[in-house]
N, C-alpha and C. Protein backbone atom coordinates (compact mmCIF):
# COMPACT_ATOMS: atom_id res chain seq x y z
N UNK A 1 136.95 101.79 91.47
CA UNK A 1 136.60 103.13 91.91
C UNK A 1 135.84 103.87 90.82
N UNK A 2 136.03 103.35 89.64
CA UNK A 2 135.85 104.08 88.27
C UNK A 2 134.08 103.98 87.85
N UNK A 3 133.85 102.62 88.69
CA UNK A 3 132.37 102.71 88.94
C UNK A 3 131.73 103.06 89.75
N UNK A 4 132.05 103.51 90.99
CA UNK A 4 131.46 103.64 91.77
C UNK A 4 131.20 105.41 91.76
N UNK A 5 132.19 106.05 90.66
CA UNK A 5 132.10 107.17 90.40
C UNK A 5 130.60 107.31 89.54
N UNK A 6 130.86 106.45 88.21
CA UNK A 6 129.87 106.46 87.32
C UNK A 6 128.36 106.16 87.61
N UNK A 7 128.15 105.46 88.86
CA UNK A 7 126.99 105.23 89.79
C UNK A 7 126.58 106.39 90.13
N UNK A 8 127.20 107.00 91.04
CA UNK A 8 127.27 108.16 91.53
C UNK A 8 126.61 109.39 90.39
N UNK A 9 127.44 109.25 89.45
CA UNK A 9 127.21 110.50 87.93
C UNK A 9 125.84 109.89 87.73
N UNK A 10 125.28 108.59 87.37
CA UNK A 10 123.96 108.30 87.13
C UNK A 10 122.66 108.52 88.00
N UNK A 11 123.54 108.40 88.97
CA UNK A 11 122.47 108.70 90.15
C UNK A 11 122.33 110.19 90.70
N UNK A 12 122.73 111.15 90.34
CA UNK A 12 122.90 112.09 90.12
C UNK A 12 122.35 112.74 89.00
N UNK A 13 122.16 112.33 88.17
CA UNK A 13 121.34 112.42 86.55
C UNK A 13 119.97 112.33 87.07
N UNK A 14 119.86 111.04 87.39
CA UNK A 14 118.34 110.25 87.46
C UNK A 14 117.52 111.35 88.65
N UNK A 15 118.30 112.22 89.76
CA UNK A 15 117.94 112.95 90.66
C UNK A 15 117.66 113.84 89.63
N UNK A 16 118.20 114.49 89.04
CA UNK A 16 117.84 116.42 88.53
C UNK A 16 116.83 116.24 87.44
N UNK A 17 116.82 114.96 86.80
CA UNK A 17 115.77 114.83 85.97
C UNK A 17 114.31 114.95 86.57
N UNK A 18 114.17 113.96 87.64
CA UNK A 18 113.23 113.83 88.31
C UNK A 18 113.00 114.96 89.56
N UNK A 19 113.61 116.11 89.39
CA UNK A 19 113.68 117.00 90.78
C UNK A 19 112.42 117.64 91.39
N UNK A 20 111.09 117.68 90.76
CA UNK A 20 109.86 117.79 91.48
C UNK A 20 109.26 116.82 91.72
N UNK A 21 109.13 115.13 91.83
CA UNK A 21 108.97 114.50 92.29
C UNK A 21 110.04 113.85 93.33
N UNK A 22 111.22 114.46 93.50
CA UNK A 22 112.00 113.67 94.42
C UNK A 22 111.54 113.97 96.06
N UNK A 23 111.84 112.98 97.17
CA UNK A 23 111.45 113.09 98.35
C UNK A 23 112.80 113.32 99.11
N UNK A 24 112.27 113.21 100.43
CA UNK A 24 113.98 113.44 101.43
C UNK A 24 114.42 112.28 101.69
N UNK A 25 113.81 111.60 101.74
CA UNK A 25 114.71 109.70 101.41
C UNK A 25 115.50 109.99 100.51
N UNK A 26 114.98 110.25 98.98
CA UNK A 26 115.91 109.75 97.78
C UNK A 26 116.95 110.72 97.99
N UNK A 27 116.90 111.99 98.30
CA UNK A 27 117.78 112.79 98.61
C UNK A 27 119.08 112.49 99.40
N UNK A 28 118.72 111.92 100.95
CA UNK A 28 119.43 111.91 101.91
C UNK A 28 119.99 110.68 101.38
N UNK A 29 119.71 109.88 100.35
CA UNK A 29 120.40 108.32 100.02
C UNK A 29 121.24 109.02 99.14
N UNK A 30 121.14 109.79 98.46
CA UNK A 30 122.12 110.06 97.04
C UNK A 30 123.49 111.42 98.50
N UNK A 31 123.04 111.56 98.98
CA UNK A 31 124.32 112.19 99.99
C UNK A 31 124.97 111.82 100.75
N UNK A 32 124.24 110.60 101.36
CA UNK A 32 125.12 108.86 101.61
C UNK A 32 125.68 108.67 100.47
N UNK A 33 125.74 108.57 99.33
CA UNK A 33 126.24 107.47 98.37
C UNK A 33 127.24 108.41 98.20
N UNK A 34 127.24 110.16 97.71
CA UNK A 34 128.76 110.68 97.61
C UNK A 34 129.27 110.65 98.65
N UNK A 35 129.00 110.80 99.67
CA UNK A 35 129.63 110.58 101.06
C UNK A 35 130.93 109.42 101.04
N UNK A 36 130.48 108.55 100.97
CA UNK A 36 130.96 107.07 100.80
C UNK A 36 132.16 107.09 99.19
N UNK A 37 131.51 107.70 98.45
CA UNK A 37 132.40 108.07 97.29
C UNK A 37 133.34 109.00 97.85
N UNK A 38 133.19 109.71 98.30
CA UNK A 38 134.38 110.94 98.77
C UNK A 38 135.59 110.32 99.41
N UNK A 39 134.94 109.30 100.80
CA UNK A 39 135.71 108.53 101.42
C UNK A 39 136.26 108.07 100.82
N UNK A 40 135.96 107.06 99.56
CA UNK A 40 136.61 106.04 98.92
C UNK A 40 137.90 107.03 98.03
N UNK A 41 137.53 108.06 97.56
CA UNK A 41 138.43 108.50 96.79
C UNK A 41 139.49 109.20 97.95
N UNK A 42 139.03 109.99 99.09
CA UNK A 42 140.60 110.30 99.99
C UNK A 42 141.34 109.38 100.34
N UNK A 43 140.83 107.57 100.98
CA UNK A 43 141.79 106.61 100.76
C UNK A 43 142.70 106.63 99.30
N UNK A 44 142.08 106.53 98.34
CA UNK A 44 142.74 106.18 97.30
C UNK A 44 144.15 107.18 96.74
N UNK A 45 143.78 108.62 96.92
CA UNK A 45 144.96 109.45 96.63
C UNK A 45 144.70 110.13 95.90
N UNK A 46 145.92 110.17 95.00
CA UNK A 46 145.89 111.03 93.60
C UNK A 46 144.34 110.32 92.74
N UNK A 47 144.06 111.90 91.79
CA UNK A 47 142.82 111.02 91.20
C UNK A 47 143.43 111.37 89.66
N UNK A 48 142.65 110.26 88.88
CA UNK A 48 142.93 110.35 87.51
C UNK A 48 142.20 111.59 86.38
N UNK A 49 142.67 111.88 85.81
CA UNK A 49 142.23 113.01 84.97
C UNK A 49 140.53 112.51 84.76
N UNK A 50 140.01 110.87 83.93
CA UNK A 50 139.08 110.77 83.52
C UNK A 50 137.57 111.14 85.26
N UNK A 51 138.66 110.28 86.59
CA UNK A 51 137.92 110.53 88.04
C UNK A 51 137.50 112.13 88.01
N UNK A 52 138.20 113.26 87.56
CA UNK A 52 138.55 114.61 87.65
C UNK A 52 137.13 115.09 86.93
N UNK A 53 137.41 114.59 85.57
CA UNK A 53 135.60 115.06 84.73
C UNK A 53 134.52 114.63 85.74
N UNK A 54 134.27 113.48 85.88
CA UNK A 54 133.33 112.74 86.68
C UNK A 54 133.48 113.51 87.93
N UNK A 55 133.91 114.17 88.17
CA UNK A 55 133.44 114.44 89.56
C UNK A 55 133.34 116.21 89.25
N UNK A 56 133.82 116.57 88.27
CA UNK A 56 132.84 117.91 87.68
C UNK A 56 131.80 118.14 86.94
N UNK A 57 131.58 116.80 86.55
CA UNK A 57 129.93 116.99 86.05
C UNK A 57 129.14 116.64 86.94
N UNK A 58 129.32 115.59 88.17
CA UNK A 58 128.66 115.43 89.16
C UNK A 58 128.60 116.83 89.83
N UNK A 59 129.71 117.89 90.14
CA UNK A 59 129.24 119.25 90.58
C UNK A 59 128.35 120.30 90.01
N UNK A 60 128.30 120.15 88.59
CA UNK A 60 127.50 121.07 88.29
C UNK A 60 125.97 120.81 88.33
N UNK A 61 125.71 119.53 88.70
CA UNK A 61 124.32 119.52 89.42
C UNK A 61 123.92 119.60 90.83
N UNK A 62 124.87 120.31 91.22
CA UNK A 62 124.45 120.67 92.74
C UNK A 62 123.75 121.60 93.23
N UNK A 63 123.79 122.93 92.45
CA UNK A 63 122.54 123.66 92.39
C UNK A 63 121.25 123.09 92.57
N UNK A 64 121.38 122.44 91.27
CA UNK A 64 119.62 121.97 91.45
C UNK A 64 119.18 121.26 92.44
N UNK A 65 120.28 120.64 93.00
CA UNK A 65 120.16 119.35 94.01
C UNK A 65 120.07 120.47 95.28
N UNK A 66 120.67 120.93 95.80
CA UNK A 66 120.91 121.65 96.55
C UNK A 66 119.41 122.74 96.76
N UNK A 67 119.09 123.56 95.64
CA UNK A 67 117.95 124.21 95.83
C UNK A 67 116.60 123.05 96.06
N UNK A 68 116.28 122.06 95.60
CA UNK A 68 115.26 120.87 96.03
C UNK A 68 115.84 120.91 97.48
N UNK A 69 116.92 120.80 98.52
CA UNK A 69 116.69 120.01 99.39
C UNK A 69 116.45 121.19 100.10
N UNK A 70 116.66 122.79 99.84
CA UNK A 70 116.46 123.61 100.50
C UNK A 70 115.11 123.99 100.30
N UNK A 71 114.18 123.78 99.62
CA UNK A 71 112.53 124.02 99.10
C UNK A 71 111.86 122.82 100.24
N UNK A 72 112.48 121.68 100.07
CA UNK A 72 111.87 120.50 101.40
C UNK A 72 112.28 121.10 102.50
N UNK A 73 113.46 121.85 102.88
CA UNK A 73 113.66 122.41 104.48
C UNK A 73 112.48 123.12 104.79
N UNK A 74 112.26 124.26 103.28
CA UNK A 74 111.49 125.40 103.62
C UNK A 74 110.16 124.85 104.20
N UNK A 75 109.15 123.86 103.45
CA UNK A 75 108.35 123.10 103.64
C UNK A 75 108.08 122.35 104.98
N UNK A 76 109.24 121.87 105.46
CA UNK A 76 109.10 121.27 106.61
C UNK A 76 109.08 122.19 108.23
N UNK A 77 109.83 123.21 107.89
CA UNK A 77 109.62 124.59 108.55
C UNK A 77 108.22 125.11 108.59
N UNK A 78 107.79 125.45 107.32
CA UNK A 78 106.61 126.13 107.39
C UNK A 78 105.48 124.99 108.27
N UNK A 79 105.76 123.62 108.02
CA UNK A 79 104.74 122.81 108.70
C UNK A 79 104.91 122.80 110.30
N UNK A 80 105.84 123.03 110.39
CA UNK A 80 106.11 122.61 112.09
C UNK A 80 105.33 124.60 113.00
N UNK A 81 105.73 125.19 111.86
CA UNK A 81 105.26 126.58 112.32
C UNK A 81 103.68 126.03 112.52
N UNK A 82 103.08 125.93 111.36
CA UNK A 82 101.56 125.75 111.64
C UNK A 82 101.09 124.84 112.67
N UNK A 83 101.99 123.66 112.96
CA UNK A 83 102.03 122.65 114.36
C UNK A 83 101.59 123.77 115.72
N UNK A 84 102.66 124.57 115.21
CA UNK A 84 103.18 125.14 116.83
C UNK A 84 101.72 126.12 116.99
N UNK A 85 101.02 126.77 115.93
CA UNK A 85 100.58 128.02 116.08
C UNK A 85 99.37 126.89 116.18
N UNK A 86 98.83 125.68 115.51
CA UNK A 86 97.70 125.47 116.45
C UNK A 86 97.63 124.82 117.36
N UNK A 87 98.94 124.27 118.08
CA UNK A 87 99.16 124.00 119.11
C UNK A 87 98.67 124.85 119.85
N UNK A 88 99.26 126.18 120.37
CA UNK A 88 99.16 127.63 120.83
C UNK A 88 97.39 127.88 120.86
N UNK A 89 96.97 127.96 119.69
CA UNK A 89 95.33 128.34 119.50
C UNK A 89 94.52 127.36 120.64
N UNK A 90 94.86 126.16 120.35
CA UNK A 90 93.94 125.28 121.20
C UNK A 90 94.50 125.66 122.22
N UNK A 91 95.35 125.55 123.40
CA UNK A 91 95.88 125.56 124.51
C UNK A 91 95.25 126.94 124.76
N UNK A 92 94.71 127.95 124.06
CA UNK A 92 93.70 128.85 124.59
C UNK A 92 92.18 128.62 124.69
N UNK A 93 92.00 127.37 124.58
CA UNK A 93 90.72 127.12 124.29
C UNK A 93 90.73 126.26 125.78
N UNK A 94 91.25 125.29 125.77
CA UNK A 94 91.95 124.16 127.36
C UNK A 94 91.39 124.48 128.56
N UNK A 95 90.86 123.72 128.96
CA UNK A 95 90.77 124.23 130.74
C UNK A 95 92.21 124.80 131.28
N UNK A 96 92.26 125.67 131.98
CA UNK A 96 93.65 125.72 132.57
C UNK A 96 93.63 125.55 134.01
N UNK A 97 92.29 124.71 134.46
CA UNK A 97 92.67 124.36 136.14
C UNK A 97 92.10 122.66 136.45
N UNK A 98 92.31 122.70 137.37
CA UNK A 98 92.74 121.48 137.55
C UNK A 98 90.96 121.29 137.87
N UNK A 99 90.39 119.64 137.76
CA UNK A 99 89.39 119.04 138.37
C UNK A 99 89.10 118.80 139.55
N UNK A 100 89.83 119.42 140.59
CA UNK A 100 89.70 118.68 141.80
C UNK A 100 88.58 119.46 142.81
N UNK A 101 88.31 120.77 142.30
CA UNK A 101 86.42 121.69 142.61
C UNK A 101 85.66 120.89 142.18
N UNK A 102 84.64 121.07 142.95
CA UNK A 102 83.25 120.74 142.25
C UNK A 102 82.38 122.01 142.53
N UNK A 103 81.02 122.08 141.61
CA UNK A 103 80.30 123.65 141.65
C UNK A 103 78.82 122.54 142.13
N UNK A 104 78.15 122.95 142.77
CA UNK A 104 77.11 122.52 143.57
C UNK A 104 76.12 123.56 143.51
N UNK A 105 74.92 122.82 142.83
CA UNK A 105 73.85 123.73 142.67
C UNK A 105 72.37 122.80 143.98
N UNK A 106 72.00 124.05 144.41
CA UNK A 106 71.45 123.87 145.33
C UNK A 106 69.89 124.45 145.11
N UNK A 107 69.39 123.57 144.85
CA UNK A 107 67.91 124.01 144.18
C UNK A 107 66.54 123.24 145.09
N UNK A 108 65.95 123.78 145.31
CA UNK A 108 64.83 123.01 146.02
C UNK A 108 63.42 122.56 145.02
């Protein structure tokens, strides 16, 4: 268990170091991996004083972790807005009737 903590603490490091190049893959993998750590430690029970540090230095990088994944929400929001609004623009541009008239010019 004692490694799978220390994985966790490294991989957790290697995230806040790198926090303007990280993506929402590496993100959503490192929240699988405590995920799975969390689990492993409520099977297990009582935790040991040294489990206790390790899993408070893994908290105090949650801020940073936490503000990155909320800067990618913001980002992915703002893109789907601009989706929608030129979605909207063109669909004013669109025919809005159907093909089934024809206009007949009658010229001699």
């Amino acid at each position: 268990m004692m490694h799978e903590l220390e994985q966790l603490y490294e991989e957790t490091l290697n995230m806040v170091e790198k926090t303007e190049a990280v993506n929402a893959e590496e993100l959503i993998a490192l929240v699988d991996q405590r995920e799975k750590v969390i689990h492993l430690l409520e099977q297990q029970g009582n935790l040991s004083t040294s489990q206790k540090e390790i899993l408070f230095k893994i908290s105090e990088h949650d801020a940073s972790i936490q503000s990155k994944m909320e800067l990618l929400r913001d980002e992915a929001a703002q893109a789907l807005n601009k989706l929608a609004k030129t979605r909207i623009h063109k669909n004013k541009y669109e025919a809005q009737y159907t093909g089934e008239s024809f206009f007949v010019d009658m010229r001699e």
